[in-house]
PDB file of N, CA and C in Angstrom:
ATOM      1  N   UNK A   1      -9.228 -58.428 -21.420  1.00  0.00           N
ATOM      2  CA  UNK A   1      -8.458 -57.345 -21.988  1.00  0.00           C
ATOM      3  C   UNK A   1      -8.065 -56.330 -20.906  1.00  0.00           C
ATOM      4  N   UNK A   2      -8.835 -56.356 -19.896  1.00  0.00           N
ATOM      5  CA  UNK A   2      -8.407 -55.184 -18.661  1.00  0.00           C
ATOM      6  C   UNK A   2      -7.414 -55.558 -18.039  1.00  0.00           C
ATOM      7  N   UNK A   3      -7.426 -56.743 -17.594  1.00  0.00           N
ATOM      8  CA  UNK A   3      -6.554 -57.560 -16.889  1.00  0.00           C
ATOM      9  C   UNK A   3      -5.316 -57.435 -17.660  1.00  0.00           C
ATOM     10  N   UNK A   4      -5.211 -57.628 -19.039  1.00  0.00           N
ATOM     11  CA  UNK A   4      -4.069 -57.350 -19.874  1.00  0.00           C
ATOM     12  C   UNK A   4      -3.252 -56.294 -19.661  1.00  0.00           C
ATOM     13  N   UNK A   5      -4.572 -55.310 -19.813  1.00  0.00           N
ATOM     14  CA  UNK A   5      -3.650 -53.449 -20.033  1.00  0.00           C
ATOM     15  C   UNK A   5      -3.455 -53.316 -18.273  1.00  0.00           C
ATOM     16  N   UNK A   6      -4.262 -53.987 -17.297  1.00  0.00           N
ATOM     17  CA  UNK A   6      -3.885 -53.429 -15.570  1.00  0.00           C
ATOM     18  C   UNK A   6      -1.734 -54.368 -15.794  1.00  0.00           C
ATOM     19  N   UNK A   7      -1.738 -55.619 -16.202  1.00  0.00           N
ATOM     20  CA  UNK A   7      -0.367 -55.592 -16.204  1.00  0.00           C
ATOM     21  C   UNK A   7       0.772 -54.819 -17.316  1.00  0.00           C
ATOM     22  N   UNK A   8      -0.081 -54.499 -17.941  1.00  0.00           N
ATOM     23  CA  UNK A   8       1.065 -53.726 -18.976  1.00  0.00           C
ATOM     24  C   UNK A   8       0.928 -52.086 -18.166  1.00  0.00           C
ATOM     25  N   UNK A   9       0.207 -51.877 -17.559  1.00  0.00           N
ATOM     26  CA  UNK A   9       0.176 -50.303 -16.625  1.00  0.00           C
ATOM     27  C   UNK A   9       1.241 -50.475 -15.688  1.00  0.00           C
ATOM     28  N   UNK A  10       1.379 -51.683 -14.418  1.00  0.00           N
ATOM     29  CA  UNK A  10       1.975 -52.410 -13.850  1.00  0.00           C
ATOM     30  C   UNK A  10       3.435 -52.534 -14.073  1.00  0.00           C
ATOM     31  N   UNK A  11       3.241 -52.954 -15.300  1.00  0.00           N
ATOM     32  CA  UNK A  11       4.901 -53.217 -15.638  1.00  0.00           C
ATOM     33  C   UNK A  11       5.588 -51.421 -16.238  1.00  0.00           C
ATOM     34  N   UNK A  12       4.759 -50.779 -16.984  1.00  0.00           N
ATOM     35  CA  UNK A  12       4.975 -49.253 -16.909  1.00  0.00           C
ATOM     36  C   UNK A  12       5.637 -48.650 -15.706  1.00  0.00           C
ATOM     37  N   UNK A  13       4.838 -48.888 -14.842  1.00  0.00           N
ATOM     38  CA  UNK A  13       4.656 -47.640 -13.694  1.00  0.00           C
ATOM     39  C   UNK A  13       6.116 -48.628 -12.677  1.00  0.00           C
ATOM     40  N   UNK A  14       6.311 -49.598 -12.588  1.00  0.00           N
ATOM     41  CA  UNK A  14       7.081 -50.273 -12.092  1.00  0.00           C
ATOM     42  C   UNK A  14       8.151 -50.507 -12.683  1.00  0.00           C
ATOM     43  N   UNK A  15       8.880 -49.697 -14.032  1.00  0.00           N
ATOM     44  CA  UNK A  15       9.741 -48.864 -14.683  1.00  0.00           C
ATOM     45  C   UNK A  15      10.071 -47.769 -14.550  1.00  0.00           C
ATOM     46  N   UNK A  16       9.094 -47.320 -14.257  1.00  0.00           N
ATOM     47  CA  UNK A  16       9.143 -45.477 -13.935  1.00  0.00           C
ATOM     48  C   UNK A  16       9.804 -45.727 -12.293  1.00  0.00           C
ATOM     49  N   UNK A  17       9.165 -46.295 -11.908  1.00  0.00           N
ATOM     50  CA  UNK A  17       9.704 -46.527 -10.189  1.00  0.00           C
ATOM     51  C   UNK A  17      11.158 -46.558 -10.258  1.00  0.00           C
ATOM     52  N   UNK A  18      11.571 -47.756 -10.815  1.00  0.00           N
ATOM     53  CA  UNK A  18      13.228 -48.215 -11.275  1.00  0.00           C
ATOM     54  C   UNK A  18      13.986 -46.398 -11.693  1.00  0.00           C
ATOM     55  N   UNK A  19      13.047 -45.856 -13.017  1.00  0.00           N
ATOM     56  CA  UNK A  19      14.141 -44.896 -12.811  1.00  0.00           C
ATOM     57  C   UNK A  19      14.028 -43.707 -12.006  1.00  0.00           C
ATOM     58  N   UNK A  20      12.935 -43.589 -11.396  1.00  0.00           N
ATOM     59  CA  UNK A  20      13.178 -42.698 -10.180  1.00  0.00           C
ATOM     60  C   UNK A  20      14.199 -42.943  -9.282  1.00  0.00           C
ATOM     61  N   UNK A  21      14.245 -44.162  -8.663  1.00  0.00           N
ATOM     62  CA  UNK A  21      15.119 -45.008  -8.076  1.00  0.00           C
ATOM     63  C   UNK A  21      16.745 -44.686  -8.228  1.00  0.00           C
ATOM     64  N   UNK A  22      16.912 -45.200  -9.903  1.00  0.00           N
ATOM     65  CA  UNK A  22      18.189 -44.791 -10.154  1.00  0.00           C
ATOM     66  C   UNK A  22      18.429 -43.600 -10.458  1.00  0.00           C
ATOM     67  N   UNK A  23      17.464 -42.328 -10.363  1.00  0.00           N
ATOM     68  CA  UNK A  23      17.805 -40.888 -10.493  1.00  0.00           C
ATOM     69  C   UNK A  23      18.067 -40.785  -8.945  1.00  0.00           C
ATOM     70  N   UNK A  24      17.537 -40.896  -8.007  1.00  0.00           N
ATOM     71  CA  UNK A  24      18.153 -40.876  -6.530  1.00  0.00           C
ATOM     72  C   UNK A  24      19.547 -41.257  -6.127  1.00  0.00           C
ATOM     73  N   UNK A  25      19.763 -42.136  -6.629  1.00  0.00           N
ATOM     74  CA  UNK A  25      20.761 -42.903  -6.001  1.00  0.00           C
ATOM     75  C   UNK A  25      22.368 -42.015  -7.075  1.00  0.00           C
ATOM     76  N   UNK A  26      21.745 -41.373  -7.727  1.00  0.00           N
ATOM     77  CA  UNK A  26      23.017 -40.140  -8.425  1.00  0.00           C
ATOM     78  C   UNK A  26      24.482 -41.087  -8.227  1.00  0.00           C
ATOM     79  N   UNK A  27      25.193 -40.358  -7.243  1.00  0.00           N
ATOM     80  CA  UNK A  27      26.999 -40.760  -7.433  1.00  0.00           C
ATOM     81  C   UNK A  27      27.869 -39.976  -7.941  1.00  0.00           C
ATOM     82  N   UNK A  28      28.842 -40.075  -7.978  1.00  0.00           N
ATOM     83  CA  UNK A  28      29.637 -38.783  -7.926  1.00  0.00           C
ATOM     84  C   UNK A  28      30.439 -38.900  -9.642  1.00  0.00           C
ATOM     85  N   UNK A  29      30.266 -40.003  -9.415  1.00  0.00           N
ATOM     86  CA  UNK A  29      30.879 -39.736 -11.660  1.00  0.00           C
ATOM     87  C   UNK A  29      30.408 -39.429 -12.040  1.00  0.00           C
ATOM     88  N   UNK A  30      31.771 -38.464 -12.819  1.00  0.00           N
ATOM     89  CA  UNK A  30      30.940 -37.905 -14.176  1.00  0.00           C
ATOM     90  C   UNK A  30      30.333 -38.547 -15.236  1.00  0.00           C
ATOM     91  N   UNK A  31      30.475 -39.642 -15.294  1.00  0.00           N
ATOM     92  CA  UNK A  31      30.382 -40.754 -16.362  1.00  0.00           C
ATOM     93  C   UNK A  31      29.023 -41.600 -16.199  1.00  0.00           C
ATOM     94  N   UNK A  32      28.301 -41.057 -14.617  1.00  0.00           N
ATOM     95  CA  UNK A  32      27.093 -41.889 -14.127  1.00  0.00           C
ATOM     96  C   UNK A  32      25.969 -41.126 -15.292  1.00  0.00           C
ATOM     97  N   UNK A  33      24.728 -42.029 -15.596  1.00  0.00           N
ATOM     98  CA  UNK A  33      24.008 -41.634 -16.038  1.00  0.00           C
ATOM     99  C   UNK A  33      22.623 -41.487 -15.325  1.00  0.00           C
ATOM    100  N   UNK A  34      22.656 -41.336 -13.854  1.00  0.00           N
ATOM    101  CA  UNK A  34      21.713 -41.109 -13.066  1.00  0.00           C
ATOM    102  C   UNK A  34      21.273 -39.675 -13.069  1.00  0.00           C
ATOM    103  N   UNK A  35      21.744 -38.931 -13.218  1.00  0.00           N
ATOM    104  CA  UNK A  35      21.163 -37.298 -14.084  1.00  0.00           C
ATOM    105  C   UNK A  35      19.730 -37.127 -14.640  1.00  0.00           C
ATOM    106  N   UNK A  36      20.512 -38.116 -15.899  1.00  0.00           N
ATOM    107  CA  UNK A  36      19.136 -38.328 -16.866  1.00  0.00           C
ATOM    108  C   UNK A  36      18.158 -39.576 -16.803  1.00  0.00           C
ATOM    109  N   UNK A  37      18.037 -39.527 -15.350  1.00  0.00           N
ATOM    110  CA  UNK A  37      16.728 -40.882 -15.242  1.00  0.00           C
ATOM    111  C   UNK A  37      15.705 -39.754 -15.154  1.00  0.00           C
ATOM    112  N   UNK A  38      15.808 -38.661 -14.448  1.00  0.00           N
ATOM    113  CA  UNK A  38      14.758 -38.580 -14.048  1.00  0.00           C
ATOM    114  C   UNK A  38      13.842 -37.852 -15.179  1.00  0.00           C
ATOM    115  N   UNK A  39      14.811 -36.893 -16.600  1.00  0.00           N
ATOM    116  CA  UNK A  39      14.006 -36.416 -17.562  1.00  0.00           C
ATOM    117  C   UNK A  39      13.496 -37.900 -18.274  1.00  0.00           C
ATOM    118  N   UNK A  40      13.597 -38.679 -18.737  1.00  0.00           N
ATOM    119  CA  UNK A  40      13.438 -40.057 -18.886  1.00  0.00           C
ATOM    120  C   UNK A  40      12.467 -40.697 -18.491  1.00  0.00           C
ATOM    121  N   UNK A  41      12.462 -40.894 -16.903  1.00  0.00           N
ATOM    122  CA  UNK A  41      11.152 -41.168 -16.411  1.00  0.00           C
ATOM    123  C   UNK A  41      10.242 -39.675 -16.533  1.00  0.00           C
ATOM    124  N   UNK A  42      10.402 -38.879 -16.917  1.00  0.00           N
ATOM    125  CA  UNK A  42       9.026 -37.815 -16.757  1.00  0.00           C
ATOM    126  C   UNK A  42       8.703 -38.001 -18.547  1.00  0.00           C
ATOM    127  N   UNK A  43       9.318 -38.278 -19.446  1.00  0.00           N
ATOM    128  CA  UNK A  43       9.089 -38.357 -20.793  1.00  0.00           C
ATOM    129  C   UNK A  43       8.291 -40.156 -20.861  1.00  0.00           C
ATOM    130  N   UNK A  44       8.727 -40.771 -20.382  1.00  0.00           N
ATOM    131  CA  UNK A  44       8.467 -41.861 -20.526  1.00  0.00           C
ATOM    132  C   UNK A  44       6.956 -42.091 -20.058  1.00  0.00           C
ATOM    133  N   UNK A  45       6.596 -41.675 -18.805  1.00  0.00           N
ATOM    134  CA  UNK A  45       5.495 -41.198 -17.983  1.00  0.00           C
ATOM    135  C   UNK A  45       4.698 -40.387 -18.964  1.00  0.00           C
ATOM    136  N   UNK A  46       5.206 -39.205 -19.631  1.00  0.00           N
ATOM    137  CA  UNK A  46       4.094 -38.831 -20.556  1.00  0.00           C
ATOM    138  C   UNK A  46       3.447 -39.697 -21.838  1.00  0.00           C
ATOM    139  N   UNK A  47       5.110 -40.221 -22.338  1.00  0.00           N
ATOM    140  CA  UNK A  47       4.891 -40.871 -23.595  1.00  0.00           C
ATOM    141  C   UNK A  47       3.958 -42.337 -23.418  1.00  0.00           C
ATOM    142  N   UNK A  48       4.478 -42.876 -22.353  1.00  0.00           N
ATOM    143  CA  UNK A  48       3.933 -44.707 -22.230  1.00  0.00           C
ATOM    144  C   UNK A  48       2.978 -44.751 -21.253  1.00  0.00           C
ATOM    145  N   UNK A  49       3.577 -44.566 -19.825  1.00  0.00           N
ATOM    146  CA  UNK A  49       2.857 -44.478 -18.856  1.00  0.00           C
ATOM    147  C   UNK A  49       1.299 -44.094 -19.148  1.00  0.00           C
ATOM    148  N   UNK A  50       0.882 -42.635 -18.989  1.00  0.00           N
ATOM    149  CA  UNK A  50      -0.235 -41.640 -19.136  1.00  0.00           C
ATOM    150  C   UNK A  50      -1.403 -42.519 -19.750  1.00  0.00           C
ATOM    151  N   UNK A  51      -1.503 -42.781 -21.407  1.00  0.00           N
ATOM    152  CA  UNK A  51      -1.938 -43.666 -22.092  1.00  0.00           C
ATOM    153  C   UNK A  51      -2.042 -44.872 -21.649  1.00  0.00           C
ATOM    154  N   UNK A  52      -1.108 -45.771 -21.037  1.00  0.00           N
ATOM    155  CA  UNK A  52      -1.140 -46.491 -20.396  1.00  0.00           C
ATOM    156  C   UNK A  52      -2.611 -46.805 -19.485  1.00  0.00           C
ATOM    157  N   UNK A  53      -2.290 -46.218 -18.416  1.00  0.00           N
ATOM    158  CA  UNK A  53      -3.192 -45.780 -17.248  1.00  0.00           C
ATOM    159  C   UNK A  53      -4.546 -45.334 -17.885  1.00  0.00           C
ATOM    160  N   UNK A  54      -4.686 -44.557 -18.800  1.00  0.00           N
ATOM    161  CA  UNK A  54      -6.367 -44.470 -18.779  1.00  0.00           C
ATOM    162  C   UNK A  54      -6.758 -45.539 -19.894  1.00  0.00           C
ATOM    163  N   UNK A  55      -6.008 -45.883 -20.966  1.00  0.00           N
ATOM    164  CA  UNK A  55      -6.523 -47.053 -21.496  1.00  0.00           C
ATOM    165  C   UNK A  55      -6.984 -48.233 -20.480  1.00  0.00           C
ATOM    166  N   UNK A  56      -6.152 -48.098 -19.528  1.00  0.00           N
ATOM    167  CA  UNK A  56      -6.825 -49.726 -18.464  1.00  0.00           C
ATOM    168  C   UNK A  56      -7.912 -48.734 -17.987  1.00  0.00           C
ATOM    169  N   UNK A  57      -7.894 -47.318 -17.593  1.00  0.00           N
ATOM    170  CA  UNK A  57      -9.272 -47.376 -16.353  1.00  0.00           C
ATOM    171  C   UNK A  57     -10.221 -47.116 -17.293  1.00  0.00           C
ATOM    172  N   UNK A  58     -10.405 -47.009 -19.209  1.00  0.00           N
ATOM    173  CA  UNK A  58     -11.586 -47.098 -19.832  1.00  0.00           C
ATOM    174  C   UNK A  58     -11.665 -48.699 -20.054  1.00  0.00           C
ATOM    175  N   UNK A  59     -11.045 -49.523 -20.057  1.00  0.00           N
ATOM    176  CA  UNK A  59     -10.974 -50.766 -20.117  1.00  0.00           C
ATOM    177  C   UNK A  59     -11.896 -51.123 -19.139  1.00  0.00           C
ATOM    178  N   UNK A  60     -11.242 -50.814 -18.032  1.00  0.00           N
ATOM    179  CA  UNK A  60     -12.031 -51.704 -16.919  1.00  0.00           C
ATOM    180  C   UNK A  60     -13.594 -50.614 -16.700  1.00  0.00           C
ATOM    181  N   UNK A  61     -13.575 -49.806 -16.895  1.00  0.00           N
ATOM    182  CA  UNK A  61     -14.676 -48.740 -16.901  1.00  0.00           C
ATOM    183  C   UNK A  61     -15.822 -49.753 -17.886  1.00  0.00           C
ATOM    184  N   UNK A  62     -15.032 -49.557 -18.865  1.00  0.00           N
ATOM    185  CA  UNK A  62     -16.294 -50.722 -20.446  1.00  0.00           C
ATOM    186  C   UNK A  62     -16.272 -52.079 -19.558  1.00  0.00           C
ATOM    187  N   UNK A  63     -15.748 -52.786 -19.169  1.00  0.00           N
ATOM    188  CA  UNK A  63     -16.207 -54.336 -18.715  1.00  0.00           C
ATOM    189  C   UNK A  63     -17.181 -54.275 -17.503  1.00  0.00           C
ATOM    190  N   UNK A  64     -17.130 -53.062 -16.126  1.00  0.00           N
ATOM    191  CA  UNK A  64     -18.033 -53.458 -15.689  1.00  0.00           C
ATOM    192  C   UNK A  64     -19.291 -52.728 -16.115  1.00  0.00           C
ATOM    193  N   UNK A  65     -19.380 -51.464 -16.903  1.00  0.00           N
ATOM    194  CA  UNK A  65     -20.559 -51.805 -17.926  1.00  0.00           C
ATOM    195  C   UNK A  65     -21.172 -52.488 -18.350  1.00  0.00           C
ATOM    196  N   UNK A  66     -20.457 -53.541 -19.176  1.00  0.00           N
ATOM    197  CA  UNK A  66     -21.066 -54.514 -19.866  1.00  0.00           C
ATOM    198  C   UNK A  66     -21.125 -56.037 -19.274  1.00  0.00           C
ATOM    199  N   UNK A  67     -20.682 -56.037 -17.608  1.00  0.00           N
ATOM    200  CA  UNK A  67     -21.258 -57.309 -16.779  1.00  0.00           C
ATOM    201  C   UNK A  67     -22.570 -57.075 -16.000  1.00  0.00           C
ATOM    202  N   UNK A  68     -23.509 -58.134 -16.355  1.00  0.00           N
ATOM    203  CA  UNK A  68     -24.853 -57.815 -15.974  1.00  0.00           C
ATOM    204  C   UNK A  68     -24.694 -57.693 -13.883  1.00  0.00           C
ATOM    205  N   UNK A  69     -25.663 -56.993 -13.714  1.00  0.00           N
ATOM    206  CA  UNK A  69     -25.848 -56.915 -12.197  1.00  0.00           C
ATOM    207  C   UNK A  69     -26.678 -57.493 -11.569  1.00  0.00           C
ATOM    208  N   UNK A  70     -26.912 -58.118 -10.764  1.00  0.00           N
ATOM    209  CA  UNK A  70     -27.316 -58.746  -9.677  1.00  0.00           C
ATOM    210  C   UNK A  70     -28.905 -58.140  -9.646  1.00  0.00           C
ATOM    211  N   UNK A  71     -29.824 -59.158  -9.764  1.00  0.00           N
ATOM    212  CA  UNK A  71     -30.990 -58.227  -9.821  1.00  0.00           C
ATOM    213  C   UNK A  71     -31.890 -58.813  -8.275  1.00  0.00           C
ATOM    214  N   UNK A  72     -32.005 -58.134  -7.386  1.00  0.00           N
ATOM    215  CA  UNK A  72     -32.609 -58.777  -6.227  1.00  0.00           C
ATOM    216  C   UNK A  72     -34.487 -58.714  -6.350  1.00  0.00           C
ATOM    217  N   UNK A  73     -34.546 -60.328  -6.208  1.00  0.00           N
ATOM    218  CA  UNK A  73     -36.197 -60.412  -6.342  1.00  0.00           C
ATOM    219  C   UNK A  73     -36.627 -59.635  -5.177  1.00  0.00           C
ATOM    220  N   UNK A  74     -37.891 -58.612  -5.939  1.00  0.00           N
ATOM    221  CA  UNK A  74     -38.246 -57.742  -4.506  1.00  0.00           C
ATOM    222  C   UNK A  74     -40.321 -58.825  -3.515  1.00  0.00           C
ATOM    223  N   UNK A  75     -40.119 -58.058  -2.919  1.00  0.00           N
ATOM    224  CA  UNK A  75     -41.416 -58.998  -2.348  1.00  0.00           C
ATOM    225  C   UNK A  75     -42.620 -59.489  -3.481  1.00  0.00           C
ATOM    226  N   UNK A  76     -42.999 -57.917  -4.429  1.00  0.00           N
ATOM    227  CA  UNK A  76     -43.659 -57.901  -5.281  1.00  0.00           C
ATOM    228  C   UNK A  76     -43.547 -58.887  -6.303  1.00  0.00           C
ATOM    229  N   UNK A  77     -42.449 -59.078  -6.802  1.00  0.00           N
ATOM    230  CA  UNK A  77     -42.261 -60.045  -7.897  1.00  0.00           C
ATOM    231  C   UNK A  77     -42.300 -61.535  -7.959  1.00  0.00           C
ATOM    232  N   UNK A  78     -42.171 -61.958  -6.214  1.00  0.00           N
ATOM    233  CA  UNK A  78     -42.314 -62.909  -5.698  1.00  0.00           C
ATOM    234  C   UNK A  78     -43.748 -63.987  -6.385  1.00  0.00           C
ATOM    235  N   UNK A  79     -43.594 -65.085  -6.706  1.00  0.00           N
ATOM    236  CA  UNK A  79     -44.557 -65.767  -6.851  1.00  0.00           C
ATOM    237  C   UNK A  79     -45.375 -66.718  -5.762  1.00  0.00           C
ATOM    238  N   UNK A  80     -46.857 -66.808  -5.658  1.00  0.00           N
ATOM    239  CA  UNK A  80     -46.996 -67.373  -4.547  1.00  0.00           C
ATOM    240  C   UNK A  80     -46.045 -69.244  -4.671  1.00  0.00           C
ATOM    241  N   UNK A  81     -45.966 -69.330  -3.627  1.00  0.00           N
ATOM    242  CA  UNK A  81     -45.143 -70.469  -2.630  1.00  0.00           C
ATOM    243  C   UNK A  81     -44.077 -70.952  -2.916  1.00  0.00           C
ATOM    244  N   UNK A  82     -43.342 -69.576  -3.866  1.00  0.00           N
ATOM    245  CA  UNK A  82     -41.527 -69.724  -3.631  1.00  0.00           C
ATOM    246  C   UNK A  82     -41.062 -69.385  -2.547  1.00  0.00           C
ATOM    247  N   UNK A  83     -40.295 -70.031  -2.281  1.00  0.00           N
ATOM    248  CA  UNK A  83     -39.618 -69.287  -0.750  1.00  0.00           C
ATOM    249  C   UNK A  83     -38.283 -68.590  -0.676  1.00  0.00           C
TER     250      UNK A  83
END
């Protein structure tokens, strides 16, 4: 499920890029709609994006929670003539 929401963040934020992109690149018609990328990408960023982004980092926050860790045998626990 993390892996899910890290590409749906991914594909978000790599939208928002696009219309930053095309808010830069403006042009001189009046008829261009590069103006309004950039209120667009800042609405979009609040609305999709934002949510986006912390749903994956509680996502991935809960999975490595709940993957067990590595438990290193210490000398003590050792049984005689395992090696």
């Amino acid at each position: 499920m993390a892996v899910l929401a890290s590409a749906a963040a991914a594909a978000i934020l790599g939208f928002l890029a696009y219309l930053i992109i095309a808010g830069y690149s403006g042009g001189s018609s009046p008829t261009n709609l590069a103006p309004l990328a950039f209120p667009v990408a800042i609405y979009f960023f609040v609305v999709a994006g934002l949510p986006a982004v912390l749903i994956c980092a509680v996502l991935w926050i809960c999975y490595r929670a709940s993957t067990p860790t590595a438990r290193t045998v210490t000398g003590a626990a050792r049984r005689p003539g395992s090696a």
